[in-house]
N, C-alpha and C. Protein backbone atom coordinates (compact mmCIF):
# COMPACT_ATOMS: atom_id res chain seq x y z
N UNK A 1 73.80 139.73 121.98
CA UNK A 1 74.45 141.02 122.22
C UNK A 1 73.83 142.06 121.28
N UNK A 2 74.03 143.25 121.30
CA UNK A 2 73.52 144.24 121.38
C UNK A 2 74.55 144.89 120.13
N UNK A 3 73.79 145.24 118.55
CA UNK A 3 75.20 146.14 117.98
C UNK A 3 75.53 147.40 118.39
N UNK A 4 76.62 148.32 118.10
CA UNK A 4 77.42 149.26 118.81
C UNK A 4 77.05 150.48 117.41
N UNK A 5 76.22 150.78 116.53
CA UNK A 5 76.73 151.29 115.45
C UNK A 5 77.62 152.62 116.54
N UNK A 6 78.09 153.20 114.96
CA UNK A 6 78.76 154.82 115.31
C UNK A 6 77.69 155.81 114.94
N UNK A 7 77.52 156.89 115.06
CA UNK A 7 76.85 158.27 114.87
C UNK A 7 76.52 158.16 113.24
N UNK A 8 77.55 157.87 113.06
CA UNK A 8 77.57 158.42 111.19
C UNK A 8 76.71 156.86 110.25
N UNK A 9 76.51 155.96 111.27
CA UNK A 9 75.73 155.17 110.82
C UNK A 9 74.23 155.02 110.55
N UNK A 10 73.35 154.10 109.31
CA UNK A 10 72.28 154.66 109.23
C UNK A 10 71.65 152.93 108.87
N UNK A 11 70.42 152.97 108.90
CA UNK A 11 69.87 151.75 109.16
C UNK A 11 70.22 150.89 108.03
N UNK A 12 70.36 151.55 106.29
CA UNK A 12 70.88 150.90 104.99
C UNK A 12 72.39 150.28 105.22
N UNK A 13 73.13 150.90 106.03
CA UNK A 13 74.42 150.15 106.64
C UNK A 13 74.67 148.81 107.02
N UNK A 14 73.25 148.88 108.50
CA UNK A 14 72.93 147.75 108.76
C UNK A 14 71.94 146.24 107.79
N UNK A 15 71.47 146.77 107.06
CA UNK A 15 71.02 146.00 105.27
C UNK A 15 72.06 145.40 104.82
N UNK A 16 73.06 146.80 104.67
CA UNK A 16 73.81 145.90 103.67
C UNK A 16 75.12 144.82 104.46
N UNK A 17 75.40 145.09 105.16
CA UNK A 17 76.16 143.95 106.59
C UNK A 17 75.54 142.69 106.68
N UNK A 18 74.00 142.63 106.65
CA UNK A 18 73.36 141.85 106.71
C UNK A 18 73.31 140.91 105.35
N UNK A 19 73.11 141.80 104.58
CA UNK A 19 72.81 140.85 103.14
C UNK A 19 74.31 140.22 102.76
N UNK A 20 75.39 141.16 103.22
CA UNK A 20 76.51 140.30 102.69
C UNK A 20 76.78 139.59 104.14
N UNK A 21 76.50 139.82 104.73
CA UNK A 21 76.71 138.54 105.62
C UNK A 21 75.80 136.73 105.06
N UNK A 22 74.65 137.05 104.33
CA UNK A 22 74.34 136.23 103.71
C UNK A 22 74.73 135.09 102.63
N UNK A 23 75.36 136.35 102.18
CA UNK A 23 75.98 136.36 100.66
C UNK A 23 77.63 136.19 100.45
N UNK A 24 78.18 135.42 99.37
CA UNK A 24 79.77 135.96 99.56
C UNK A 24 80.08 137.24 99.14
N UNK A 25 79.10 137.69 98.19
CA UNK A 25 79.43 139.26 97.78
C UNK A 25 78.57 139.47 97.13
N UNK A 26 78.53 141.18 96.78
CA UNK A 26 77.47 141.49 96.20
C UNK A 26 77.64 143.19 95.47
N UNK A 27 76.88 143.26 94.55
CA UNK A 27 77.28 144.78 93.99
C UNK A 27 76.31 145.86 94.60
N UNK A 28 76.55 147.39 95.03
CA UNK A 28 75.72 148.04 95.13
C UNK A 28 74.43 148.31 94.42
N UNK A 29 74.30 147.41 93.08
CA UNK A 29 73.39 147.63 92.00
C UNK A 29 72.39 146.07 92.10
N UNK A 30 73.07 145.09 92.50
CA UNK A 30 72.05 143.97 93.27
C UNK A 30 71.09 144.37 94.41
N UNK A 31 72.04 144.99 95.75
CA UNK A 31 71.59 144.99 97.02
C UNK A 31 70.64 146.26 96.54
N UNK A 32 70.76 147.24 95.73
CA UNK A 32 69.45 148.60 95.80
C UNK A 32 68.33 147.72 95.42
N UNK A 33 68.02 146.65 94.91
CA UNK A 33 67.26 146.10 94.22
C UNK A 33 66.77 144.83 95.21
N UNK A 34 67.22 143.93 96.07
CA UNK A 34 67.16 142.88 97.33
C UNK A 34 66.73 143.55 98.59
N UNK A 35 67.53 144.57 98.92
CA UNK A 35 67.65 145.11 100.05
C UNK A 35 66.01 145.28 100.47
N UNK A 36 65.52 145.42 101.56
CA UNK A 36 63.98 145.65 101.66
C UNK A 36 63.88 147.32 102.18
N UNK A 37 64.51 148.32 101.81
CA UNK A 37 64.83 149.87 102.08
C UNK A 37 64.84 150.32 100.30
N UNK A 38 64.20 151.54 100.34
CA UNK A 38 64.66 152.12 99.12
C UNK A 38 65.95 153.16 98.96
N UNK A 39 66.31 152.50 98.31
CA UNK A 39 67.86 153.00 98.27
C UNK A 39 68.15 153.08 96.68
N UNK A 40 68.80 153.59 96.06
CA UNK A 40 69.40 154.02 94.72
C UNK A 40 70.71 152.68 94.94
N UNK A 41 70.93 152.68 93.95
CA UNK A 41 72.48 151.91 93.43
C UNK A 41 73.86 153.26 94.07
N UNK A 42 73.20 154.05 93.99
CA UNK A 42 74.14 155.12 93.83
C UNK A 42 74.59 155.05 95.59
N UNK A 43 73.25 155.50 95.78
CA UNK A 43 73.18 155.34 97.19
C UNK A 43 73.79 154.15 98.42
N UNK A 44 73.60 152.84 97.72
CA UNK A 44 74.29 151.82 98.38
C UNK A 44 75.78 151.88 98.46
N UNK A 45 75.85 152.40 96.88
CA UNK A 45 77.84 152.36 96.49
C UNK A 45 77.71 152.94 97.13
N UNK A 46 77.22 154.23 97.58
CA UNK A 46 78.09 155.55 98.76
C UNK A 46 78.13 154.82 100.21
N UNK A 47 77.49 154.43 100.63
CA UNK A 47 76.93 153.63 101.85
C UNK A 47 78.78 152.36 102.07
N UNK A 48 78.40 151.90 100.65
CA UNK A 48 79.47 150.29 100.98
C UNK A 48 80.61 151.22 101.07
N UNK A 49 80.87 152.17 100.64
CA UNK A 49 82.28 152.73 100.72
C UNK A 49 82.81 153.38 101.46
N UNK A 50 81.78 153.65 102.68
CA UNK A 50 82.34 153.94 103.69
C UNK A 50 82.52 153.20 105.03
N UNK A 51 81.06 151.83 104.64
CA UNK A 51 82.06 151.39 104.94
C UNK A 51 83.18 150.37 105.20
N UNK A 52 83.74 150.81 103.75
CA UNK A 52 84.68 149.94 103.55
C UNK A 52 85.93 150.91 104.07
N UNK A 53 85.78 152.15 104.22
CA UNK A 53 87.03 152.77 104.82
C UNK A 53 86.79 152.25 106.73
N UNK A 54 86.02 152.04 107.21
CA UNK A 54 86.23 151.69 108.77
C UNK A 54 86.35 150.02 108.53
N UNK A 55 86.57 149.32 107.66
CA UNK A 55 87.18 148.06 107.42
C UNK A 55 85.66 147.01 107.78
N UNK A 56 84.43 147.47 107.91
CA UNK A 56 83.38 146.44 107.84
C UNK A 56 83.25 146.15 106.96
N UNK A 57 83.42 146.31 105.41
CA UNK A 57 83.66 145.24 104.20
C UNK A 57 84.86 146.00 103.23
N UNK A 58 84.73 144.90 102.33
CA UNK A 58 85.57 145.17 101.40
C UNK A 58 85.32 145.15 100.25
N UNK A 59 86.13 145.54 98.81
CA UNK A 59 85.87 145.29 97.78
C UNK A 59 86.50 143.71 97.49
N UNK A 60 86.15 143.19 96.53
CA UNK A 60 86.83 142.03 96.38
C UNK A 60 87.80 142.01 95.44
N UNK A 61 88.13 142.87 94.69
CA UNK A 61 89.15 143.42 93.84
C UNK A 61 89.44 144.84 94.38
N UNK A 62 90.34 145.44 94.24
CA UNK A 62 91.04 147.02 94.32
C UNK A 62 90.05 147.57 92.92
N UNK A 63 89.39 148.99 93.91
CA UNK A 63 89.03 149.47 93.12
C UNK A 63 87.51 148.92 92.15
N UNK A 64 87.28 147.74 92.60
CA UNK A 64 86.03 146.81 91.98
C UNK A 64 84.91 147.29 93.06
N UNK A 65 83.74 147.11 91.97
CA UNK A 65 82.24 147.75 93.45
C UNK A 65 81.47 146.43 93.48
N UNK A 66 82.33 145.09 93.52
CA UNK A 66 82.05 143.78 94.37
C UNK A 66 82.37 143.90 95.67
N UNK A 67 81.60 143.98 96.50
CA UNK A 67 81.89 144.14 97.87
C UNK A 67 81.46 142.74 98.88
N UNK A 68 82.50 142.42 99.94
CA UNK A 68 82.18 141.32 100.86
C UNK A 68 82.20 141.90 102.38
N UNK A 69 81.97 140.82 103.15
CA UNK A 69 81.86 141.36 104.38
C UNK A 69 83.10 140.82 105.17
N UNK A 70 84.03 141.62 105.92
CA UNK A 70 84.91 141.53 106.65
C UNK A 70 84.49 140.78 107.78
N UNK A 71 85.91 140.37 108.72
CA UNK A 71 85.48 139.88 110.16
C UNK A 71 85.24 140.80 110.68
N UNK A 72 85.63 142.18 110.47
CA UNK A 72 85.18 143.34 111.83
C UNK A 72 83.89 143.52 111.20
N UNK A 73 83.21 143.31 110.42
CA UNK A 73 81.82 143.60 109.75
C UNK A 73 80.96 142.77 110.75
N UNK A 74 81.53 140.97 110.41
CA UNK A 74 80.88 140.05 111.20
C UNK A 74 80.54 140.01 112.45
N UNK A 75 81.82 140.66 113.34
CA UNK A 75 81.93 141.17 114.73
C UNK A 75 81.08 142.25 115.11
N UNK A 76 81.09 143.01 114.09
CA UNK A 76 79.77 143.81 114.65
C UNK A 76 78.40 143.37 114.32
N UNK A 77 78.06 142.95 113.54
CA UNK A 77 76.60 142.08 113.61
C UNK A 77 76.35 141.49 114.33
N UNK A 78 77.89 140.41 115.22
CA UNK A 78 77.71 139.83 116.48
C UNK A 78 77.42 140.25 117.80
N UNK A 79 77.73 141.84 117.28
CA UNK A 79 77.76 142.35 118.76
C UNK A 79 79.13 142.78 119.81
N UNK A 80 80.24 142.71 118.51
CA UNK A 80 81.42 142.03 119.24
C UNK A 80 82.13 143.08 119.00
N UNK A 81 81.75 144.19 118.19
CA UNK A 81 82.48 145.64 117.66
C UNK A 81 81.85 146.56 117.97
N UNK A 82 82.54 147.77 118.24
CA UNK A 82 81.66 148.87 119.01
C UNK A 82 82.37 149.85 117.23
N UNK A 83 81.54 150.19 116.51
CA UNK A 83 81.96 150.90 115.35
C UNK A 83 82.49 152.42 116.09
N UNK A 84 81.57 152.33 117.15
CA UNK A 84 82.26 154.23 117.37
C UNK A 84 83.29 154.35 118.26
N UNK A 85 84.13 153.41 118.24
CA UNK A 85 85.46 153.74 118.38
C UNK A 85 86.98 153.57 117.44
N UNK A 86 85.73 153.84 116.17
CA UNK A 86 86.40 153.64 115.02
C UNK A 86 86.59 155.20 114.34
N UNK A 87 87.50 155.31 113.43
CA UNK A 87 87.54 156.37 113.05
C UNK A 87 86.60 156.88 111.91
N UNK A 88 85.92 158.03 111.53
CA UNK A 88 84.69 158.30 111.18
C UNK A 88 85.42 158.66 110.10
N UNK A 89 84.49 157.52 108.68
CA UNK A 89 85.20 157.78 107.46
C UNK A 89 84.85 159.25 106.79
N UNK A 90 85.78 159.83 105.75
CA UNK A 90 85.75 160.44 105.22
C UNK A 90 84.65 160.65 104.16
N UNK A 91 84.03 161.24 103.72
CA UNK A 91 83.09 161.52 102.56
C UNK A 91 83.35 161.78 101.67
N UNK A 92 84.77 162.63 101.61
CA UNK A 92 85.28 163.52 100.56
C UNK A 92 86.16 162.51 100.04
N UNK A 93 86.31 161.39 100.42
CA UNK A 93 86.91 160.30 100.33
C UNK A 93 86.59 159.05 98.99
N UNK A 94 85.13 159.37 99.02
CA UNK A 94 84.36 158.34 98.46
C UNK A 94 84.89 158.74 96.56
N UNK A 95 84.99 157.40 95.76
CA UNK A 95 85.33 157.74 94.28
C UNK A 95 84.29 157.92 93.54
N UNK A 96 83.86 158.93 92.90
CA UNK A 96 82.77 158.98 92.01
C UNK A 96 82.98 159.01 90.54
């Protein structure tokens, strides 16, 4: 099957879905560094946190930037989630 991203999605999205689909978890400051895209640390945290607001991963603590991959994460790697009928996270949202 075929993934569904949404609009607001970008190919480092699909990296990092992937790598924690690999992985049980991982920090935005590992994956800038694994990932095969150049990306900042900064850049990944902004990336995992959004989306961790449309529920494709999570932190593994509240508030922790250990992040894992959800079943709706998994489902869409499978092919099995259409992300753009999800609600389009916030930006202004993200904790800096």
């Amino acid at each position: 099957m075929s993934r569904k991203p949404a609009r607001w999605m970008c190919t480092l999205d699909e990296r990092i879905l992937e790598h924690l689909s690999d992985n049980p978890w991982s920090t935005p400051r590992h994956m800038s560094q694994v990932i095969k895209l150049i990306a900042s640390r900064g850049r990944v945290d902004e990336r995992c946190q959004l989306l961790s607001q449309v529920g494709l991963v999570a932190p593994i603590f509240e508030d922790s930037n250990m992040y894992e991959i959800t079943c709706e994460g998994t489902e869409y790697l499978d092919g099995e989630l259409d992300v753009g009928n999800r609600p389009t996270p916030s930006p202004r949202a993200l904790r800096g």
